[in-house]
Protein backbone atom coordinates (compact mmCIF):
# COMPACT_ATOMS: atom_id res chain seq x y z
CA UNK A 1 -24.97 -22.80 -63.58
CA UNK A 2 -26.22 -21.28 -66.99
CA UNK A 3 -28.59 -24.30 -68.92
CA UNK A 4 -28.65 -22.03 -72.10
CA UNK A 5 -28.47 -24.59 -75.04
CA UNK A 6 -27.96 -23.67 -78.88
CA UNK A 7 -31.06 -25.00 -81.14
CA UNK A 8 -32.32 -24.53 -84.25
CA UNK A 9 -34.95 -21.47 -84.48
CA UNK A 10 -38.66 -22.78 -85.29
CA UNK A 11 -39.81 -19.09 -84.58
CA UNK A 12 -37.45 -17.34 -86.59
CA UNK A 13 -36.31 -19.44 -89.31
CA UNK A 14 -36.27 -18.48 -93.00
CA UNK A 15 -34.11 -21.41 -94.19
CA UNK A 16 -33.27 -23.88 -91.30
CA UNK A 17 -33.44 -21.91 -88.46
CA UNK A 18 -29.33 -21.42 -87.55
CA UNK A 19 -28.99 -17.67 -87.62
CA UNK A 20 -32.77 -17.49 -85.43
CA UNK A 21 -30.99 -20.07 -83.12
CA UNK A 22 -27.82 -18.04 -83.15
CA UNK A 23 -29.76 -15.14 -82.49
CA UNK A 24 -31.89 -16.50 -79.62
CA UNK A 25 -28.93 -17.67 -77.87
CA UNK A 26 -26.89 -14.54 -77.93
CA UNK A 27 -29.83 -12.44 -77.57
CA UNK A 28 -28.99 -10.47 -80.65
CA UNK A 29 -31.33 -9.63 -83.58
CA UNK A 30 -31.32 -11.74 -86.16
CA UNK A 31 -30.89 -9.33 -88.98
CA UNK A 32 -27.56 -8.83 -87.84
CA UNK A 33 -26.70 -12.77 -87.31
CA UNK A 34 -27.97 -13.14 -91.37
CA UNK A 35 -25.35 -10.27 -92.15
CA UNK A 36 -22.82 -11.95 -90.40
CA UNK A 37 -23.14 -15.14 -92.37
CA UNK A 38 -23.78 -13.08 -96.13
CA UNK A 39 -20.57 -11.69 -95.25
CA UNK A 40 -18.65 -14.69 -94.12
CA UNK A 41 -20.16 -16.32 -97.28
CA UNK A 42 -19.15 -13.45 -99.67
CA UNK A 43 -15.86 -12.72 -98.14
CA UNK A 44 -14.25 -15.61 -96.26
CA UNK A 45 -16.15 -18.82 -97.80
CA UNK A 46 -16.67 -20.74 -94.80
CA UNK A 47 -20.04 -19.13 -93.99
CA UNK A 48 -22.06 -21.52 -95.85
CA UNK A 49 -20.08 -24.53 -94.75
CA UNK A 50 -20.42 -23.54 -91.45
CA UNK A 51 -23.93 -23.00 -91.68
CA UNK A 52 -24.77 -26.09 -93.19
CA UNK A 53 -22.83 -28.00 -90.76
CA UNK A 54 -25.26 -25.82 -87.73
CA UNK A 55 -28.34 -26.84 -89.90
CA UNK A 56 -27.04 -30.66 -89.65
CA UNK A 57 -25.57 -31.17 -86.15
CA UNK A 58 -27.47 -28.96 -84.26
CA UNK A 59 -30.75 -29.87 -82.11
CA UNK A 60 -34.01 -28.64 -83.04
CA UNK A 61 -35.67 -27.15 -79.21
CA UNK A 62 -38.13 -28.97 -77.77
CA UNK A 63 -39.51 -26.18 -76.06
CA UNK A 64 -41.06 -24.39 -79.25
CA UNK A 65 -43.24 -27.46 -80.24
């Protein structure tokens, strides 16, 4: 069974870590995660509630202490 958890980024974080985390789970770059959310933002509107609610519910990883 796959033990792959979702936490917040400490390594790649340039606000609270959700798009590093998103990126580090998916093994995607980053870049592309922050584009994703700019564009959900921008276009949609729920990018930044969504985000914020990632930033607030999510675990930070215990591992990168």
């Amino acid at each position: 069974m796959n033990n792959k958890r979702f936490y917040l980024s400490e390594r790649d974080k340039k606000i609270g870590g959700v798009c590093g985390g998103i990126a580090e789970y998916f093994d995607v770059d980053p870049l592309l995660v922050r584009v994703l959310f700019l564009v959900a933002i921008l276009e949609i509107g729920v990018g930044l509630f969504a985000y914020i609610a990632l930033w607030l519910l999510a675990p930070k990883n215990p591992n990168q202490y």
